[in-house]
Protein backbone atom coordinates (compact mmCIF):
# COMPACT_ATOMS: atom_id res chain seq x y z
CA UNK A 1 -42.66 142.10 -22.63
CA UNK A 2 -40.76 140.30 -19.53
CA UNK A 3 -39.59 142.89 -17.09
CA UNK A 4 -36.06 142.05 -17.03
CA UNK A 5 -35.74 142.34 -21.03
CA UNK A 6 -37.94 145.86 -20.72
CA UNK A 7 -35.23 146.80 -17.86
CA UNK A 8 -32.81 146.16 -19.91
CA UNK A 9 -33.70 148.58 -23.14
CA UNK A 10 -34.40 151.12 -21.16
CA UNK A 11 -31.20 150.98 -19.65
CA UNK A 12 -30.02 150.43 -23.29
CA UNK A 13 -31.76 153.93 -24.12
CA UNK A 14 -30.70 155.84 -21.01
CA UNK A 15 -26.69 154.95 -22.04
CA UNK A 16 -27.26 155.96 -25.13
CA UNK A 17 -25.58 152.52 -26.74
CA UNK A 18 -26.23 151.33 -30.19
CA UNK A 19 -27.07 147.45 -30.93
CA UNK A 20 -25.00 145.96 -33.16
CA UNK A 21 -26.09 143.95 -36.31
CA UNK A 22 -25.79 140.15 -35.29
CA UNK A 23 -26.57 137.26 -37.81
CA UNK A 24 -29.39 135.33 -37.00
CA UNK A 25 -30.03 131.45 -38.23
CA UNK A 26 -33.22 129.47 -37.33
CA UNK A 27 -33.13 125.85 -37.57
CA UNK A 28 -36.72 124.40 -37.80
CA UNK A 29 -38.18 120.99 -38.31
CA UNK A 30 -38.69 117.78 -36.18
CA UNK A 31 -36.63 115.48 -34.26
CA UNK A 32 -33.42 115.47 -36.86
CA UNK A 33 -33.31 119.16 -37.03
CA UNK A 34 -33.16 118.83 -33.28
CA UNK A 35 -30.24 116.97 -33.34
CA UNK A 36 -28.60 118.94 -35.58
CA UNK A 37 -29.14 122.12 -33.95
CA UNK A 38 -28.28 120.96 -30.26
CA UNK A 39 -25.13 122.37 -28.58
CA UNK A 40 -23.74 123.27 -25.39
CA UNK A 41 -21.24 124.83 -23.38
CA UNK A 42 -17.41 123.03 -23.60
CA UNK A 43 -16.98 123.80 -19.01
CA UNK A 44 -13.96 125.24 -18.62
CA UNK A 45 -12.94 126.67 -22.04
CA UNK A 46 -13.74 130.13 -23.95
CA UNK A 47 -12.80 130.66 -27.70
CA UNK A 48 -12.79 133.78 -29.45
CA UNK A 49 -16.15 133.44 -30.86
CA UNK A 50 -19.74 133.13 -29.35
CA UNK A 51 -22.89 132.00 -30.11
CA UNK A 52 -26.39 133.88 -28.34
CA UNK A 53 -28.47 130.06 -28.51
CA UNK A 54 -32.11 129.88 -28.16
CA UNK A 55 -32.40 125.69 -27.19
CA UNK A 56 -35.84 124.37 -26.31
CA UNK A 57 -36.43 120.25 -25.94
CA UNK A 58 -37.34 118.27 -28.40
CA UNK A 59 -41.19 117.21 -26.85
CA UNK A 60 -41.65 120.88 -25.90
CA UNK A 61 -43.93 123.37 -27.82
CA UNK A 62 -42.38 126.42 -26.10
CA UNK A 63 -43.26 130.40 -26.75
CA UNK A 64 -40.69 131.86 -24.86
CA UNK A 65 -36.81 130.55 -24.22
CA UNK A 66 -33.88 131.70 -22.41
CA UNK A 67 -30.77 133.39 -24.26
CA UNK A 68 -27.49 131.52 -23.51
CA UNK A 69 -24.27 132.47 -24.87
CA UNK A 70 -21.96 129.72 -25.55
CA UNK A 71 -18.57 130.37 -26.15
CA UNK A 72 -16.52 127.02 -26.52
CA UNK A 73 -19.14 124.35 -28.17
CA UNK A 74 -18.79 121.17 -26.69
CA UNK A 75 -16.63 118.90 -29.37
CA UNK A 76 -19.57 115.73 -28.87
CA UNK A 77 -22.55 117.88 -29.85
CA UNK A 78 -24.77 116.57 -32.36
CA UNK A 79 -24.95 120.36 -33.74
CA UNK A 80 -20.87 121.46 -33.92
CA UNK A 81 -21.06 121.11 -37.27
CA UNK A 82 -23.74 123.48 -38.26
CA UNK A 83 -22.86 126.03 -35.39
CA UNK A 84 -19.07 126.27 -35.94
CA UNK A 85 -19.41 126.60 -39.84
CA UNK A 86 -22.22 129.43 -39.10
CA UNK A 87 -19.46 130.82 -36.96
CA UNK A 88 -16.75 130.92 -39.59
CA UNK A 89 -19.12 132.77 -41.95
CA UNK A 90 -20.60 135.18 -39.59
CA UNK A 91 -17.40 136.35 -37.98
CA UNK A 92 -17.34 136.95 -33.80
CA UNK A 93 -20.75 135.99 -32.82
CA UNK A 94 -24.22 134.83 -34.27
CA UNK A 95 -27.42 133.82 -32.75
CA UNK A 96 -29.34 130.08 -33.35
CA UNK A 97 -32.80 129.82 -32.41
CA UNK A 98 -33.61 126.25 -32.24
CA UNK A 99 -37.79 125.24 -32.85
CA UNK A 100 -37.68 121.54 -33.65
CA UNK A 101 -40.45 119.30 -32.25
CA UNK A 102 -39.92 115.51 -32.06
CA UNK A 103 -42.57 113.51 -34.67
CA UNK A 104 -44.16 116.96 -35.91
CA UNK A 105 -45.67 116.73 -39.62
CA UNK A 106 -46.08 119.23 -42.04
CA UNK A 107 -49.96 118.15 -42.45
CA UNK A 108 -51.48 117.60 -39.53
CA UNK A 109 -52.97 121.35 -37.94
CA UNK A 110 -51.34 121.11 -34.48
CA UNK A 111 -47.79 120.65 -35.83
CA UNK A 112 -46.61 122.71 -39.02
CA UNK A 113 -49.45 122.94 -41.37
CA UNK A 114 -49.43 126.58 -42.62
CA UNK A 115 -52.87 126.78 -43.45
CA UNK A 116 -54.82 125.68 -46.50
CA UNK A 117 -54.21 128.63 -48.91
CA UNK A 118 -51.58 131.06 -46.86
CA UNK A 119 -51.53 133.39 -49.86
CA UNK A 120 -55.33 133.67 -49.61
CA UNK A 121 -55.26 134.32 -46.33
CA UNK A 122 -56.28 130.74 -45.08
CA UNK A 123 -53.73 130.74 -42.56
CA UNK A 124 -53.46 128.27 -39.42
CA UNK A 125 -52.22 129.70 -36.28
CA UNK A 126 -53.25 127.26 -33.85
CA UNK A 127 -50.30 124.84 -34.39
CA UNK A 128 -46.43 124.80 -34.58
CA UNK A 129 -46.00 127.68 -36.55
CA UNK A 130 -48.13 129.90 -34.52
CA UNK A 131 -45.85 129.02 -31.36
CA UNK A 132 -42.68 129.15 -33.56
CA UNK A 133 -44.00 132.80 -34.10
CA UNK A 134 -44.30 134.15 -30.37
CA UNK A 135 -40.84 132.19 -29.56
CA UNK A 136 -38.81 133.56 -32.10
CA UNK A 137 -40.87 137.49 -31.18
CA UNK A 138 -39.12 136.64 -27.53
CA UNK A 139 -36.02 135.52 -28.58
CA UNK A 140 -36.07 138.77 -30.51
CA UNK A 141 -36.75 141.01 -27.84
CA UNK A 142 -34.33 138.66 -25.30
CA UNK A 143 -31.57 139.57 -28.44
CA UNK A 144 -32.59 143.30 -28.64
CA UNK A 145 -32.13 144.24 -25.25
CA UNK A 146 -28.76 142.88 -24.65
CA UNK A 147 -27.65 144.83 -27.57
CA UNK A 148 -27.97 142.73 -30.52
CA UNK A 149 -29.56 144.06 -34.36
CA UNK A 150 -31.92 141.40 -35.38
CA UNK A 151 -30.88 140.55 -38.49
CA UNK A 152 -31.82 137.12 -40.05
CA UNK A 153 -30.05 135.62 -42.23
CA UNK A 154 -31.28 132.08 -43.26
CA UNK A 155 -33.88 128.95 -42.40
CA UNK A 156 -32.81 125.63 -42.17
CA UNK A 157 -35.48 123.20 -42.30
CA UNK A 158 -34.88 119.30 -41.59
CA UNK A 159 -38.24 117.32 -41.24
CA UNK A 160 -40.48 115.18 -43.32
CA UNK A 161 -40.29 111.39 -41.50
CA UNK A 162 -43.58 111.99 -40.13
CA UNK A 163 -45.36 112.74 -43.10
CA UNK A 164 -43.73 109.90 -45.32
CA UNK A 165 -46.26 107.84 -43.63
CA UNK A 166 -49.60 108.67 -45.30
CA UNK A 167 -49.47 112.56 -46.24
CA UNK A 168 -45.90 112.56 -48.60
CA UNK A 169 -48.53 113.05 -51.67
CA UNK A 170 -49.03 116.96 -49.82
CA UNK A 171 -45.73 117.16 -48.94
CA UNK A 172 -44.84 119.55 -51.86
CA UNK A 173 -47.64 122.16 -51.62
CA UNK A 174 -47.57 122.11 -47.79
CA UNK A 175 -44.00 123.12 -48.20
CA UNK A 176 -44.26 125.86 -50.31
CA UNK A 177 -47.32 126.85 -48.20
CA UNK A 178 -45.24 127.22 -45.34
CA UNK A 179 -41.84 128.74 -47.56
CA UNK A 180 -44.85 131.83 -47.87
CA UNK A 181 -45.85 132.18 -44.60
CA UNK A 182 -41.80 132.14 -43.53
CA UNK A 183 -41.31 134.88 -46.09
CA UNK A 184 -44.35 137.13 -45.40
CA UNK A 185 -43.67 136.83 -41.49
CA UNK A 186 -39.64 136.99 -41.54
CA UNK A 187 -38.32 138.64 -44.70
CA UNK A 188 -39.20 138.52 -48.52
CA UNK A 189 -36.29 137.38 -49.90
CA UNK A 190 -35.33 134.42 -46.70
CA UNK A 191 -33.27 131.83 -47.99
CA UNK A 192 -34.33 128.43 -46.82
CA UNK A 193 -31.98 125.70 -47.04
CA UNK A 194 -33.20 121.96 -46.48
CA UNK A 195 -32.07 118.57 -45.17
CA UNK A 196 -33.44 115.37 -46.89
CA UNK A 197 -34.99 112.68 -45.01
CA UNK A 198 -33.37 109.05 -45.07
CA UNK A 199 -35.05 107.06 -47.89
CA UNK A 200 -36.07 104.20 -45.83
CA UNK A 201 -39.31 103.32 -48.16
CA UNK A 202 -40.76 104.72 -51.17
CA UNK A 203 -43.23 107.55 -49.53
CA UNK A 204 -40.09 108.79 -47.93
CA UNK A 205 -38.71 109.11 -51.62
CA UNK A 206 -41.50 110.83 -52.44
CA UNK A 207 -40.87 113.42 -49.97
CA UNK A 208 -37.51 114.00 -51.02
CA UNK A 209 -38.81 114.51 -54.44
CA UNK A 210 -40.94 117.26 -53.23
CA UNK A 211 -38.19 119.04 -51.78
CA UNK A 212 -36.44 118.94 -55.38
CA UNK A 213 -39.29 120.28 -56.68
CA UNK A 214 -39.86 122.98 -54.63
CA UNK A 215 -36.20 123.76 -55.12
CA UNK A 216 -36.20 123.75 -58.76
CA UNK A 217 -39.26 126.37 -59.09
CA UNK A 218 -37.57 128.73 -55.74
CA UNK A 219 -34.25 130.21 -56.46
CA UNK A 220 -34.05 130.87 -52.87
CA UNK A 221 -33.86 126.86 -52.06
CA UNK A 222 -31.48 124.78 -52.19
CA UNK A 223 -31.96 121.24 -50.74
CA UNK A 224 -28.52 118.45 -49.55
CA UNK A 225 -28.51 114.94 -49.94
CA UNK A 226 -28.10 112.68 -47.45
CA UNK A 227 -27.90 109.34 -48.28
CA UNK A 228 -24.71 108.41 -47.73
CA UNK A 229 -25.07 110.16 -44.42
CA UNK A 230 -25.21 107.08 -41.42
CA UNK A 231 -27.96 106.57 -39.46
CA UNK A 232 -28.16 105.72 -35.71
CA UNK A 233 -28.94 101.92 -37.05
CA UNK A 234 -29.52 101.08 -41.06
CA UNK A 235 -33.38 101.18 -40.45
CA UNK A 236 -33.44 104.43 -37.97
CA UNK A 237 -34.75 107.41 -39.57
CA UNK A 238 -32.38 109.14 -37.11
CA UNK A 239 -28.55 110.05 -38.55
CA UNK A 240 -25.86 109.50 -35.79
CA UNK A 241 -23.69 111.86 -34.53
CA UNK A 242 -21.02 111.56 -37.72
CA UNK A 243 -24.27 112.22 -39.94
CA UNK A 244 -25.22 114.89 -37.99
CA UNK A 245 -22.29 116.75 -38.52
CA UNK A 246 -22.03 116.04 -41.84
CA UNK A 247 -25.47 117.41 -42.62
CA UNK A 248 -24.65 120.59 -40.89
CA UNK A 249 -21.94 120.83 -42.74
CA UNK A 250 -23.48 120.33 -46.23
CA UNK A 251 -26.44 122.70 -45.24
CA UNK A 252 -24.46 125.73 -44.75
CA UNK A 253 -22.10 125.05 -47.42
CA UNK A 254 -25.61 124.64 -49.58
CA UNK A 255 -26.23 128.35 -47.60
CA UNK A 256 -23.18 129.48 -48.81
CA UNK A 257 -23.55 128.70 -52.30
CA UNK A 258 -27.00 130.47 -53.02
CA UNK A 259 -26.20 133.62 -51.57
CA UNK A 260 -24.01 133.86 -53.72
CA UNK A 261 -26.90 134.49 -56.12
CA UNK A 262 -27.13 137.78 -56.89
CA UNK A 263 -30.75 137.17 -56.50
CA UNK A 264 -30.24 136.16 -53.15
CA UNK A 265 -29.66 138.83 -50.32
């Protein structure tokens, strides 16, 4: 543990103050879910409501990051729409950790592969998910000692472009392989919402199609279209900044929707 977050819960202790239960929301994936989840500061202005972020950049493969509390988000930020919708469900103030990594596949074992059988306990921690792992165990203690109850809530997942090259025929079992590992590490019952990629060729279809699948067999996924979304050109697997708003939009409106499953906690 850093000394500054062990200073602070002992000072925490020593007071005698309580955390309080915030709501937590990771956003995971590759270089869209990056975009979606990217906000900062608005200089000069201070709303009533504030988010605790967790940013890292998009070619970075970080295991620790630095808590920063935003409380106006800047009205050009590829990731206002997911944050200030988060915001109006959550009440006063939620925390996003961010863990996105430009052109990272589900497949390959130094990105997000989960491991060949997770359930068998053919797990692979040398990757993505491994670092994802000892980031979000910072951010957690980072949370904890400035008096915040760790308490997620949901995953969003937005990635898949990488792997519509050769690997979309894996797609669906690498997915679920990974929905496990989420579940076993973060919470049983973790609902995992999910972006579509842009259908820019027939393996990137095929990808979406996996999603569906998953979806149809895992009451705790749901999965948003996108293709009327706009991308940052009409051959960019990239949306612009109108699609990425959108998309954060219709993801936690999609989050909305299935916890409202009594199912769903």
């Amino acid at each position: 543990m850093k000394a500054k977050t062990f200073c602070l819960l002992l000072l925490w202790t020593i007071l005698g103050l309580k955390a309080h239960a915030t709501d937590v929301y990771l956003i995971l994936g590759q270089s869209n879910g990056w975009r979606i989840s990217s906000i900062n500061q608005f200089p000069g202005r201070s709303d009533s409501k504030t988010i605790h972020y967790f940013p890292m950049g998009c070619s970075s493969r970080p295991e620790t990051s630095t808590m920063t509390s935003i409380t106006s988000i800047h009205p050009s930020c590829q990731g206002r729409g997911v944050a200030e919708e988060l915001l109006k469900l959550s009440g006063e103030e939620i925390i996003i950790v961010q863990y996105c990594v430009c052109g990272s596949s589900l497949h390959s074992e130094v990105n997000w592969y989960p491991g060949d059988d997770p359930e068998a306990g053919l797990l692979n921690n040398e990757g993505l998910y491994g670092k994802f792992i000892k980031y979000l165990a910072d951010a957690r203690s980072q949370a904890e000692a400035a008096g915040h109850e760790w308490n997620i809530k949901a995953a969003f997942w937005h990635q898949g472009e990488s792997d519509s090259n050769q690997h979309a025929a894996t797609y669906e079992q690498n997915f679920q392989h990974l929905l496990y590992r989420l579940r076993t590490d973060l919470g049983k019952d973790l609902p995992v919402i999910a972006g579509k990629i842009r259908e820019l060729s027939e393996p990137a279809k095929e990808v979406n199609r996996a999603l569906d699948k998953v979806a149809t067999k895992d009451p705790g996924v749901a999965v948003v279209p996108v293709e009327d979304l706009p991308g940052q050109t009409p051959t960019d697997v990239h949306f612009n900044t109108e699609g990425c708003h959108k998309l954060g939009l219709r993801l936690v409106e999609a989050y909305s929707t299935l916890t409202k499953n009594p199912a769903i906690k």
